[in-house]
C-alpha atoms as a PDB file:
ATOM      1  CA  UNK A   1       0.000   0.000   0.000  1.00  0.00           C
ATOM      2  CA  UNK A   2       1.242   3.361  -0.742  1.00  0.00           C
ATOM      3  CA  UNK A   3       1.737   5.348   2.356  1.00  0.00           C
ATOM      4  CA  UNK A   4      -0.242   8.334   3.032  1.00  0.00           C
ATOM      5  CA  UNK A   5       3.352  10.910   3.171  1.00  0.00           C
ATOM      6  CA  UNK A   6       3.913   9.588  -0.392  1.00  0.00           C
ATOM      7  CA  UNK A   7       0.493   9.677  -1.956  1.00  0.00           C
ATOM      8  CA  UNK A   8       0.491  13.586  -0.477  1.00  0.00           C
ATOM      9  CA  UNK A   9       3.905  14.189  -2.221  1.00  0.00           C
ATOM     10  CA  UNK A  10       3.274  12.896  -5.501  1.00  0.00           C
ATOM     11  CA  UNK A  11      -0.552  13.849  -5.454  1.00  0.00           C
ATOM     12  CA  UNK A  12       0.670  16.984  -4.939  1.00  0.00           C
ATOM     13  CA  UNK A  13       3.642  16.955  -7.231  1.00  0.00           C
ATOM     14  CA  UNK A  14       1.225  15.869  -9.680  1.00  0.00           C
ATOM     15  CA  UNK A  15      -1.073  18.865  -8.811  1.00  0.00           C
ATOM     16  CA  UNK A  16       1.802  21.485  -9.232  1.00  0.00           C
ATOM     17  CA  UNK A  17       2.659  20.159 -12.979  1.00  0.00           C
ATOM     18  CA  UNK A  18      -0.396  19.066 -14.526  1.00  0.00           C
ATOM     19  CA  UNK A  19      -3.263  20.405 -12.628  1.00  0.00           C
ATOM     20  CA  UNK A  20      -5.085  17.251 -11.694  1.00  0.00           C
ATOM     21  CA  UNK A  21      -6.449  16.596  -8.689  1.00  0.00           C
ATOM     22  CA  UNK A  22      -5.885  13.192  -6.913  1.00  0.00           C
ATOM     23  CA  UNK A  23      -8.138  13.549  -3.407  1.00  0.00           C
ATOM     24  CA  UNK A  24      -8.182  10.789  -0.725  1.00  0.00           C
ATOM     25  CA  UNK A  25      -9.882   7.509  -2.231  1.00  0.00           C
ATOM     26  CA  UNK A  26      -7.673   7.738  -5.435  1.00  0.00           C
ATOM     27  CA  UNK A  27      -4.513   5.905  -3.746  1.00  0.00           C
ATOM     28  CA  UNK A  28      -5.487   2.548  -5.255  1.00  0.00           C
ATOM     29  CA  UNK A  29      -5.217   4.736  -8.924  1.00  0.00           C
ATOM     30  CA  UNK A  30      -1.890   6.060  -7.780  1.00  0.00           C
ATOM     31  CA  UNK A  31      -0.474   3.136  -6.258  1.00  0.00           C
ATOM     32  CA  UNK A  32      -1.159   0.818  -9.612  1.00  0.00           C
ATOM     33  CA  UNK A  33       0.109   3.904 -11.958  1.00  0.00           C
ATOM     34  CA  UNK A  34       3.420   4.103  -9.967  1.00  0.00           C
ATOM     35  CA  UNK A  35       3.901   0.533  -9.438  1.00  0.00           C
ATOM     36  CA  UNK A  36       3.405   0.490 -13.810  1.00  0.00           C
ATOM     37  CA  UNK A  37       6.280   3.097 -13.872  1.00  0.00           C
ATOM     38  CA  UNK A  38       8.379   1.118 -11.362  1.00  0.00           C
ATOM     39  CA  UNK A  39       8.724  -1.745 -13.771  1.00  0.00           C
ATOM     40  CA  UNK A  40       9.872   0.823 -16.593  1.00  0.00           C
ATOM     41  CA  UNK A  41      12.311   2.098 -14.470  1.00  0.00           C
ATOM     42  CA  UNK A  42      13.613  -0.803 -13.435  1.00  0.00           C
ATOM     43  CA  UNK A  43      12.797   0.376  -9.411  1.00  0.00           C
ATOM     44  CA  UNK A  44      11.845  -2.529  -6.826  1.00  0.00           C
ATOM     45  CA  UNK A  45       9.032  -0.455  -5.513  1.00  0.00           C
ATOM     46  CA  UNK A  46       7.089   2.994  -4.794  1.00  0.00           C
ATOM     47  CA  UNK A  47       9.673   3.625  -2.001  1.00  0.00           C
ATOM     48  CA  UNK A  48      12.247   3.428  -4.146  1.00  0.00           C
ATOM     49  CA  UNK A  49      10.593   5.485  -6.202  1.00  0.00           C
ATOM     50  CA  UNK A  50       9.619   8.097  -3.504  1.00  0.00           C
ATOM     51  CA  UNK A  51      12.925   8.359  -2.821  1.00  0.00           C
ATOM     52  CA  UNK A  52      14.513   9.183  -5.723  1.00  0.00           C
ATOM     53  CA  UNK A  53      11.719  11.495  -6.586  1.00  0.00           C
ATOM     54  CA  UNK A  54      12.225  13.200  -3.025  1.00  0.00           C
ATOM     55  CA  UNK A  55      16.309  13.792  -3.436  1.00  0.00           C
ATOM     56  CA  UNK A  56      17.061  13.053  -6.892  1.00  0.00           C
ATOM     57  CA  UNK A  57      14.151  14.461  -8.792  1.00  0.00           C
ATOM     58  CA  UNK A  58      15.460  15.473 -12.418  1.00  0.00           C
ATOM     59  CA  UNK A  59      12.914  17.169 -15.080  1.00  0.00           C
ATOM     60  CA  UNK A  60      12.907  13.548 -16.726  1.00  0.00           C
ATOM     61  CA  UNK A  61      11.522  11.450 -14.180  1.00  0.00           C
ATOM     62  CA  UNK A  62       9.231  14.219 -12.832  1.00  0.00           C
ATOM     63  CA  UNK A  63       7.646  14.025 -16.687  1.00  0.00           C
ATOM     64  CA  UNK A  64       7.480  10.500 -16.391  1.00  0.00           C
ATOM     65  CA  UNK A  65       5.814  10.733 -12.639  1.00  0.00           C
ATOM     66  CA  UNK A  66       3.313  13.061 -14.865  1.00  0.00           C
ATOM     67  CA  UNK A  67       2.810  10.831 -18.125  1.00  0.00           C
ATOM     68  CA  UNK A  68       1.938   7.953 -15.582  1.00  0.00           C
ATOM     69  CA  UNK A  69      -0.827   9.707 -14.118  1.00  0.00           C
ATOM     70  CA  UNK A  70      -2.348  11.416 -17.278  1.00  0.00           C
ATOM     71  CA  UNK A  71      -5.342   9.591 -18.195  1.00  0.00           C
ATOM     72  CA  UNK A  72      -5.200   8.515 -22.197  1.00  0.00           C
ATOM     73  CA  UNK A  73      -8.464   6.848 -22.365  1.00  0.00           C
ATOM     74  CA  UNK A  74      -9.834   7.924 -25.658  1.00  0.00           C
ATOM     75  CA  UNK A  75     -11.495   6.446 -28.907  1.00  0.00           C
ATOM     76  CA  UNK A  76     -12.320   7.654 -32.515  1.00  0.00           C
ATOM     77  CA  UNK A  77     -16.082   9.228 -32.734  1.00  0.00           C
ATOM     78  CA  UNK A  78     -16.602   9.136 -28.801  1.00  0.00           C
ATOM     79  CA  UNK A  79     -20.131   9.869 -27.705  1.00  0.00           C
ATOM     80  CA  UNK A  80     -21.208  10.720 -31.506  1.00  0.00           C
ATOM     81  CA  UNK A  81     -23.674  13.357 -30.963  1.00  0.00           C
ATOM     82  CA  UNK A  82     -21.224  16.296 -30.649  1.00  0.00           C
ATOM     83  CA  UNK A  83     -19.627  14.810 -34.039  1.00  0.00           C
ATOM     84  CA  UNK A  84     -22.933  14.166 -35.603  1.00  0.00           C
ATOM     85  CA  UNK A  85     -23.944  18.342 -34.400  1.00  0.00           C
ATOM     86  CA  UNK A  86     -20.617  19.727 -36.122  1.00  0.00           C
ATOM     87  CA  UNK A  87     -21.643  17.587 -39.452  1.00  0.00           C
ATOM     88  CA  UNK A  88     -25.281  18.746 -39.846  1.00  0.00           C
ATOM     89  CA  UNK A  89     -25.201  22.526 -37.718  1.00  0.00           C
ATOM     90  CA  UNK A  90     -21.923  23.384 -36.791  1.00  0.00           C
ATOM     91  CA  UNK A  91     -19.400  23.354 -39.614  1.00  0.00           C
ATOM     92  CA  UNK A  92     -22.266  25.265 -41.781  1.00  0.00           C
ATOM     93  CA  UNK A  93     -22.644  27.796 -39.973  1.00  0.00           C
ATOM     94  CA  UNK A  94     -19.101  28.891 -39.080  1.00  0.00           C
ATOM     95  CA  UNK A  95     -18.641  28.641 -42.908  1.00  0.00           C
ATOM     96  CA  UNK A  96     -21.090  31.264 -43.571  1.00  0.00           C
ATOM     97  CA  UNK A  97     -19.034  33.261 -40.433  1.00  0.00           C
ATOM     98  CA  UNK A  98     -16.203  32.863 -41.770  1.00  0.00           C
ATOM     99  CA  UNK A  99     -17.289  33.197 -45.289  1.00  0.00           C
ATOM    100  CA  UNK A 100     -15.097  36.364 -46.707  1.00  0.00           C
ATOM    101  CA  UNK A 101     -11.312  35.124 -44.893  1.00  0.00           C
ATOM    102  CA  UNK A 102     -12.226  31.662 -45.842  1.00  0.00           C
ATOM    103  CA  UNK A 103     -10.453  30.048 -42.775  1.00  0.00           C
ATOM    104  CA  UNK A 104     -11.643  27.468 -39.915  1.00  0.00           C
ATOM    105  CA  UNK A 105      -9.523  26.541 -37.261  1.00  0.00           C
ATOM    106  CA  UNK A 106     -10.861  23.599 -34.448  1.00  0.00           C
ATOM    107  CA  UNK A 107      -8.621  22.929 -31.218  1.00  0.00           C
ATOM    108  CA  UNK A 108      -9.072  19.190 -29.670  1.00  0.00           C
ATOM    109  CA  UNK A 109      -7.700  20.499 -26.297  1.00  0.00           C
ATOM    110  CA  UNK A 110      -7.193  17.110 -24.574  1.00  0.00           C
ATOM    111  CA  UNK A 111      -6.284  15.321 -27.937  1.00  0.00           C
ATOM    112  CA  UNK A 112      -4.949  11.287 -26.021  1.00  0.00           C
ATOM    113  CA  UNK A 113      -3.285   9.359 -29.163  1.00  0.00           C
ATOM    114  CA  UNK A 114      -5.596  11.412 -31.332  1.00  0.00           C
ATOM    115  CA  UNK A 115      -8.653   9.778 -32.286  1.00  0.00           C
ATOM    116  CA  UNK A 116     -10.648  12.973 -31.465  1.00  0.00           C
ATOM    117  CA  UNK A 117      -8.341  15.312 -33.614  1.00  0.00           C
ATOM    118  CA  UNK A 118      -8.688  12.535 -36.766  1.00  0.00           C
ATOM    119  CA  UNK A 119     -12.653  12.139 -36.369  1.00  0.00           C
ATOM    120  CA  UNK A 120     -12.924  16.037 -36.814  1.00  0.00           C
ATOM    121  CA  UNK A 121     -10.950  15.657 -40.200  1.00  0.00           C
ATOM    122  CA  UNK A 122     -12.923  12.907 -41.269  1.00  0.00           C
ATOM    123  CA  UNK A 123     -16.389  14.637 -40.835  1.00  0.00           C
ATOM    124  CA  UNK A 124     -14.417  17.843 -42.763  1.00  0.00           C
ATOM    125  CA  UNK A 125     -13.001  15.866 -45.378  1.00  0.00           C
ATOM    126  CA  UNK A 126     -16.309  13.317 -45.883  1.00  0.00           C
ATOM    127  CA  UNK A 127     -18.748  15.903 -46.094  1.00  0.00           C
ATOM    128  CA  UNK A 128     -17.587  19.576 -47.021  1.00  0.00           C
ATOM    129  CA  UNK A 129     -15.338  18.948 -50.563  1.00  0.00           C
ATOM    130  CA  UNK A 130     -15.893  22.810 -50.382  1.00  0.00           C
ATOM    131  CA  UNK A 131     -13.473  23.360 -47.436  1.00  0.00           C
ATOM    132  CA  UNK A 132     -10.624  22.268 -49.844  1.00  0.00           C
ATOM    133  CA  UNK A 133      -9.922  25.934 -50.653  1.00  0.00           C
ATOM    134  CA  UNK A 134     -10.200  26.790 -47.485  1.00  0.00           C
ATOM    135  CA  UNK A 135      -7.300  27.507 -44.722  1.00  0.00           C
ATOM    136  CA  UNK A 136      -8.259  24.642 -42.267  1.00  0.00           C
ATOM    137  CA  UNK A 137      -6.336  23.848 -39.408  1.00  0.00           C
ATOM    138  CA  UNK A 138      -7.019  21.240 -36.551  1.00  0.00           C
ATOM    139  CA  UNK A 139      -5.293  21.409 -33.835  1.00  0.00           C
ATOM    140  CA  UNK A 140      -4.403  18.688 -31.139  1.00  0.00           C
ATOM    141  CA  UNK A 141      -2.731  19.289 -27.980  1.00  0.00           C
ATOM    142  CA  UNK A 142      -2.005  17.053 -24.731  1.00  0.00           C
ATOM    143  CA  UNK A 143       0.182  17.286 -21.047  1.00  0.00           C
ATOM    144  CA  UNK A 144       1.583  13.510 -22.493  1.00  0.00           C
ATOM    145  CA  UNK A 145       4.562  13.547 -24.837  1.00  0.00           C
ATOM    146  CA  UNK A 146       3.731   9.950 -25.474  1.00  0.00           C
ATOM    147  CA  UNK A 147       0.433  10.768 -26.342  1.00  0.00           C
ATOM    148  CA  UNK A 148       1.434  12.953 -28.779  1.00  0.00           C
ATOM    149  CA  UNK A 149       4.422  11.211 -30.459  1.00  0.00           C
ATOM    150  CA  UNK A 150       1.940   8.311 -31.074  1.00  0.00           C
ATOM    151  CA  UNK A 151      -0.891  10.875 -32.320  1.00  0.00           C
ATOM    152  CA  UNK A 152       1.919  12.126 -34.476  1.00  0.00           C
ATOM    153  CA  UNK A 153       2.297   8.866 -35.737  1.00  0.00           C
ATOM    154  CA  UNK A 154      -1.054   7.863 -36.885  1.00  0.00           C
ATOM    155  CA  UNK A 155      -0.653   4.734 -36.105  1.00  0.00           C
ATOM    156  CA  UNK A 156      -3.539   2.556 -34.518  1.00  0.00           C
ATOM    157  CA  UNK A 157      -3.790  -1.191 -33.494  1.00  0.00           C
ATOM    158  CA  UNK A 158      -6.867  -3.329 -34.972  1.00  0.00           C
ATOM    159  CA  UNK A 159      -8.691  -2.945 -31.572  1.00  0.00           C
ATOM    160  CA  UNK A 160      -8.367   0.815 -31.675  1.00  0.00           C
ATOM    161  CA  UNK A 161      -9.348   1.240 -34.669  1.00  0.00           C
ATOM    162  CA  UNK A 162     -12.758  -0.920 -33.895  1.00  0.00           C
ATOM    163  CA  UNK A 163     -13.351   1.913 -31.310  1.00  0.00           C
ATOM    164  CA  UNK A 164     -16.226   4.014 -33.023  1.00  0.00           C
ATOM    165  CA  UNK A 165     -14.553   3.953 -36.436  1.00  0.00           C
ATOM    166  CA  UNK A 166     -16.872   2.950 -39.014  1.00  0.00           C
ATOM    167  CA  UNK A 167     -15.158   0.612 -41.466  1.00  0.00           C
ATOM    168  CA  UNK A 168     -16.312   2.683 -44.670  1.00  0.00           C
ATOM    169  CA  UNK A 169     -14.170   5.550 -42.952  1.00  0.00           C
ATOM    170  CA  UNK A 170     -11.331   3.313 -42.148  1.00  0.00           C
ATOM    171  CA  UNK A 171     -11.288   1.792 -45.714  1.00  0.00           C
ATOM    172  CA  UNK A 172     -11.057   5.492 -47.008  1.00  0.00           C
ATOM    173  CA  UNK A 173      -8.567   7.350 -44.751  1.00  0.00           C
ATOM    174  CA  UNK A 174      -6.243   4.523 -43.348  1.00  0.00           C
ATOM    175  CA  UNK A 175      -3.826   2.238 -44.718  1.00  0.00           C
ATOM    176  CA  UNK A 176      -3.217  -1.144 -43.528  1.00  0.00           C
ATOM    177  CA  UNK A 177       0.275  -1.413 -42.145  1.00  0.00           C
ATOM    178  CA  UNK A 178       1.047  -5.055 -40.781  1.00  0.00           C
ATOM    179  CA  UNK A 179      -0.828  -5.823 -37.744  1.00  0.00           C
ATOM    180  CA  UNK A 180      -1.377  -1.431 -37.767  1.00  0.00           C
ATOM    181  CA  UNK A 181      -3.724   0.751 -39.405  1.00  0.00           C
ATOM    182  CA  UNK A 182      -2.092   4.521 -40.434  1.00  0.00           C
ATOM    183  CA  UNK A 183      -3.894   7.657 -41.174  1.00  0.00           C
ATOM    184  CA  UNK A 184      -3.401   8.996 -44.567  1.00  0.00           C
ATOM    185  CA  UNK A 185      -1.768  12.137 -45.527  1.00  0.00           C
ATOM    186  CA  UNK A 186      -4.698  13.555 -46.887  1.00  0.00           C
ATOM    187  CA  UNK A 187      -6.235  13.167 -43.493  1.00  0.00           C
ATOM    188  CA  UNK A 188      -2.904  13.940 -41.528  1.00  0.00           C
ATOM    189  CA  UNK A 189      -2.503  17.730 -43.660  1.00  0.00           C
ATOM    190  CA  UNK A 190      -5.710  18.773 -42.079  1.00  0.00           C
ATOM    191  CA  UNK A 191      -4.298  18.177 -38.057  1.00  0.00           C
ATOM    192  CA  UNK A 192      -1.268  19.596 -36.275  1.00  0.00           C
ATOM    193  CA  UNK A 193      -0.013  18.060 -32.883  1.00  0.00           C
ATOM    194  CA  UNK A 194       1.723  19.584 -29.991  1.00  0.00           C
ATOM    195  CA  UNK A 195       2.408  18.701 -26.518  1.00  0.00           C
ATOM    196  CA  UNK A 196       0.631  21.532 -24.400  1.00  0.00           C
ATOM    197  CA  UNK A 197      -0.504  21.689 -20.734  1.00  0.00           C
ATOM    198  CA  UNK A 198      -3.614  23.445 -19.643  1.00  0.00           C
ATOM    199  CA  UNK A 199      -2.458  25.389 -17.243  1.00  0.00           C
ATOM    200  CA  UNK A 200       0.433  27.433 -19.099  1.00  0.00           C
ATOM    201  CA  UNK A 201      -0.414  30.587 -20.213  1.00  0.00           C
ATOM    202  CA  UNK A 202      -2.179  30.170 -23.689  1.00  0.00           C
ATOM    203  CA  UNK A 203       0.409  32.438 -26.253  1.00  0.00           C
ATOM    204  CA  UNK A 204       1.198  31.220 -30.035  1.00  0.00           C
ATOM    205  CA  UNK A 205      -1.720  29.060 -29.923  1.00  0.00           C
ATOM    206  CA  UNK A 206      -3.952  31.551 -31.599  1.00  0.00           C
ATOM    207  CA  UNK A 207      -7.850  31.595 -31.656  1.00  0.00           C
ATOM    208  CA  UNK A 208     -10.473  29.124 -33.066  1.00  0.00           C
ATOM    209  CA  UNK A 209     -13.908  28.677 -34.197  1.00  0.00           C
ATOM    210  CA  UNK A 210     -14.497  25.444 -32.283  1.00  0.00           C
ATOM    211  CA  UNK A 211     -12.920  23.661 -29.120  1.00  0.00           C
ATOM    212  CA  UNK A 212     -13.321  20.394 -28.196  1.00  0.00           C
ATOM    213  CA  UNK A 213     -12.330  20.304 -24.138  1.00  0.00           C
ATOM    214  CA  UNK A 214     -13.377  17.509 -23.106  1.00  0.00           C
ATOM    215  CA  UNK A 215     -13.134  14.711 -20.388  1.00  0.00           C
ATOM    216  CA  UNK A 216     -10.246  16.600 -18.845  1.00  0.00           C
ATOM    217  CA  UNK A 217     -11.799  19.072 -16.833  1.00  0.00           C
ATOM    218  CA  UNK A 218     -12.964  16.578 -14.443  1.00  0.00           C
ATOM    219  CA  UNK A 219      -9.418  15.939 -12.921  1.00  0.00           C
ATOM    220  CA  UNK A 220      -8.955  19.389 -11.797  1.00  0.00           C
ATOM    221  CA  UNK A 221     -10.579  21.461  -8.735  1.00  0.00           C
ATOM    222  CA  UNK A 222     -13.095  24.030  -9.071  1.00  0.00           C
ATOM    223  CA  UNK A 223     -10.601  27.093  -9.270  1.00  0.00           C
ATOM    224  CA  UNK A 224      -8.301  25.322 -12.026  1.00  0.00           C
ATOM    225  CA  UNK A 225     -11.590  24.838 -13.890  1.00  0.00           C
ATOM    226  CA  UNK A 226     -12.761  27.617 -13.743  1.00  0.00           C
ATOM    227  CA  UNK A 227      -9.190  29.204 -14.677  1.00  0.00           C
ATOM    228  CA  UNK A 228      -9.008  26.955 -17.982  1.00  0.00           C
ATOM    229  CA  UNK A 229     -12.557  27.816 -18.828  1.00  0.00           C
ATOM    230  CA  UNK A 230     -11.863  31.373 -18.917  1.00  0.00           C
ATOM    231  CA  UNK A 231      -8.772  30.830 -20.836  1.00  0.00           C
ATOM    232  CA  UNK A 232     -10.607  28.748 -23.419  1.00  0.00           C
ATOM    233  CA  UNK A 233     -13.274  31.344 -23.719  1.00  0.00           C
ATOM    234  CA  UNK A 234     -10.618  33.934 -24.530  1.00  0.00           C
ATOM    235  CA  UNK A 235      -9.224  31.849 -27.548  1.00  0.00           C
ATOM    236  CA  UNK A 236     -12.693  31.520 -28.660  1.00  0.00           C
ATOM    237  CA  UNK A 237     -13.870  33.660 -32.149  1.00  0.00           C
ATOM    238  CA  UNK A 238     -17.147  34.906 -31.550  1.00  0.00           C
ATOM    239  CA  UNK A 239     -19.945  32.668 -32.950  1.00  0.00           C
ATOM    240  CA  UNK A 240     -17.359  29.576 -31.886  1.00  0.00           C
ATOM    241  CA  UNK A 241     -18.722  27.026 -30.352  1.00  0.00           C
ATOM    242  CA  UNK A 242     -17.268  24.888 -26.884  1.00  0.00           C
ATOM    243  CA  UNK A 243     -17.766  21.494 -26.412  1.00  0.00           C
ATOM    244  CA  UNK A 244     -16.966  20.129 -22.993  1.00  0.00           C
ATOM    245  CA  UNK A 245     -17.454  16.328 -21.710  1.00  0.00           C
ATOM    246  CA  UNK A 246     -20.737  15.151 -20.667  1.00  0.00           C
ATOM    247  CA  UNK A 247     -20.325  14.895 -17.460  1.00  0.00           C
ATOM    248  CA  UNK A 248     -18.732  18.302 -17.083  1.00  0.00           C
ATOM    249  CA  UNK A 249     -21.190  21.358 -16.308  1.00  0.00           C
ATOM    250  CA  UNK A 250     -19.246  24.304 -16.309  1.00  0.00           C
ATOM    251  CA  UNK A 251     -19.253  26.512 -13.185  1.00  0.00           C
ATOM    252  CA  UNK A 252     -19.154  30.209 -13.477  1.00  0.00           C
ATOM    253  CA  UNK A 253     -18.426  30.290 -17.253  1.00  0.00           C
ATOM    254  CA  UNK A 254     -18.565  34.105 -18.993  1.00  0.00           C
ATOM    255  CA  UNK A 255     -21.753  35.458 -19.646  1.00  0.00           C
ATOM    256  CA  UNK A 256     -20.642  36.098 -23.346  1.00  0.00           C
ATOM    257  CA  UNK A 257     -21.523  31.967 -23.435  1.00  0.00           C
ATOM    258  CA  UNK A 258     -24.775  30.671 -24.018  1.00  0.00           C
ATOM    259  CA  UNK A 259     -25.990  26.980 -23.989  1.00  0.00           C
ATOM    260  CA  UNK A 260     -27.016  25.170 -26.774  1.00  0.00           C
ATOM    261  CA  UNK A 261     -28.544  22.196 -27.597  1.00  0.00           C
ATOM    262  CA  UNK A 262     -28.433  20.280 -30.729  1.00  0.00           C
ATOM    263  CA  UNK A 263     -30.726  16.647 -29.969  1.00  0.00           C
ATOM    264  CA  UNK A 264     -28.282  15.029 -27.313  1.00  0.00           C
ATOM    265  CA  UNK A 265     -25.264  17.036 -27.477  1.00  0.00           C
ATOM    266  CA  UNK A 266     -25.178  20.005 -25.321  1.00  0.00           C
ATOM    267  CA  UNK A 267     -22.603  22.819 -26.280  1.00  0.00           C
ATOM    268  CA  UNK A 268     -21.789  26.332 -25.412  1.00  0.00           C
ATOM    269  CA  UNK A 269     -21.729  29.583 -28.203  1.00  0.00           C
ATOM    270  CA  UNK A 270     -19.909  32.644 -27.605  1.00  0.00           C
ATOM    271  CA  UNK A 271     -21.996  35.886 -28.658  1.00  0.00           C
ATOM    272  CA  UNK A 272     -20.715  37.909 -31.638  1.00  0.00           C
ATOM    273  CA  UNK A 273     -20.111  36.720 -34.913  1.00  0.00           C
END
């Protein structure tokens, strides 16, 4: 069992680099996370572990202490409804927005491996040919460099790949590689990846039309959500639209956003535009 000293420590260094929030009753998700990152390192245990991180604590293994705790649970299409609402509501209306500079630009703000990032470019690239003149940019950004790299990569195993992608899409934008399925380039032009955590000052990341934030927010207390909310509202164009997890209600979010409902999925639109 991991002893109550070192779940404080490395709860709390965990709190000071990523933002999220382990409270009591999450030492069992701890514990098995470390003891995963033991074996990598080659350590006996979490005290040896704990130790090193205590005295010897270089930027390397305090990343690593990180990337083990970052949660990359993901899958192409998750939940639908929000994907389905950018297909037939969203995507034509920031068009006509954004009609005269003839540029869209979508931020998946907790991209994982990217399978959210991709499924954007799919529903762009399967259903509006028109974009193709357009300046389009997707961009993915995560805390995990190992998230990323792999995102980078495009490069999914059979059983991710039977996660919410239809088989007519994976015929048409991946190529079988082995045992591996890899995104295409005309898929991979549309999306840009970056490592990129929360909680840093958003500069050089530009604004966007639409941000998908989602399932992240959960891990962090009330005042970092409500920081990272106000920060994502900021990078928002008016008339862009923020979808959050659904589970995740936001709490004090600026009055310049509105709730809006399109069947199942619930979003929120800045005014303007």
């Amino acid at each position: 069992m991991i002893k109550p000293d070192q779940f404080k420590f490395f709860s709390q260094l965990v709190k000071d680099s990523s933002g999220i929030a382990l409270t009591k009753g999450k030492e069992y998700l701890l514990e098995s996370r470390l003891n995963e990152l033991c074996k990598v390192l080659g350590l006996r245990d979490i005290d040896a572990l704990y130790q090193q991180a205590k005295f010897k604590l270089t930027p390397r293994l305090k990343e690593q202490i990180v990337e083990a705790m970052t949660t990359n649970e993901t899958y192409f299409f998750r939940d639908q409804h929000p994907f389905d609402a950018l297909k037939n509501h969203i995507i034509k209306e920031l068009m006509a927005q954004n009609q005269a500079k003839k540029e869209l630009r979508f931020w998946s703000a907790a991209a994982s491996t990217g399978q959210e990032a991709y499924s954007i470019a799919m529903i762009i690239a399967e259903h509006f040919p028109q974009l193709a003149n357009w300046r389009v940019e997707i961009l993915g950004t995560d805390i995990s460099q190992q998230a990323i790299a792999k995102a980078k990569d495009g490069r999914y195993t059979q059983v991710e790949v039977n996660r919410g992608l239809p088989i007519t899409l994976l015929i048409k934008y991946f190529k079988q590689q082995g045992a591996f399925w890899m995104v295409q380039d005309k898929l991979k032009k549309l999306v840009k990846f970056k490592t990129f955590n929360l909680l840093s000052p958003f500069v050089g990341l530009g604004t966007f039309d639409c941000i998908f934030c989602r399932y992240v927010l959960i891990y962090f207390d009330q005042e970092t959500k409500k920081k990272i909310t106000d920060k994502l509202v900021k990078v928002l164009r008016p008339g862009g639209y923020l979808f959050l997890g659904a589970t995740e209600t936001p709490v004090g979010l600026d009055p310049s956003m509105k709730r809006v409902n399109f069947g199942k999925t619930v979003c929120w639109k800045k005014s303007g535009g």
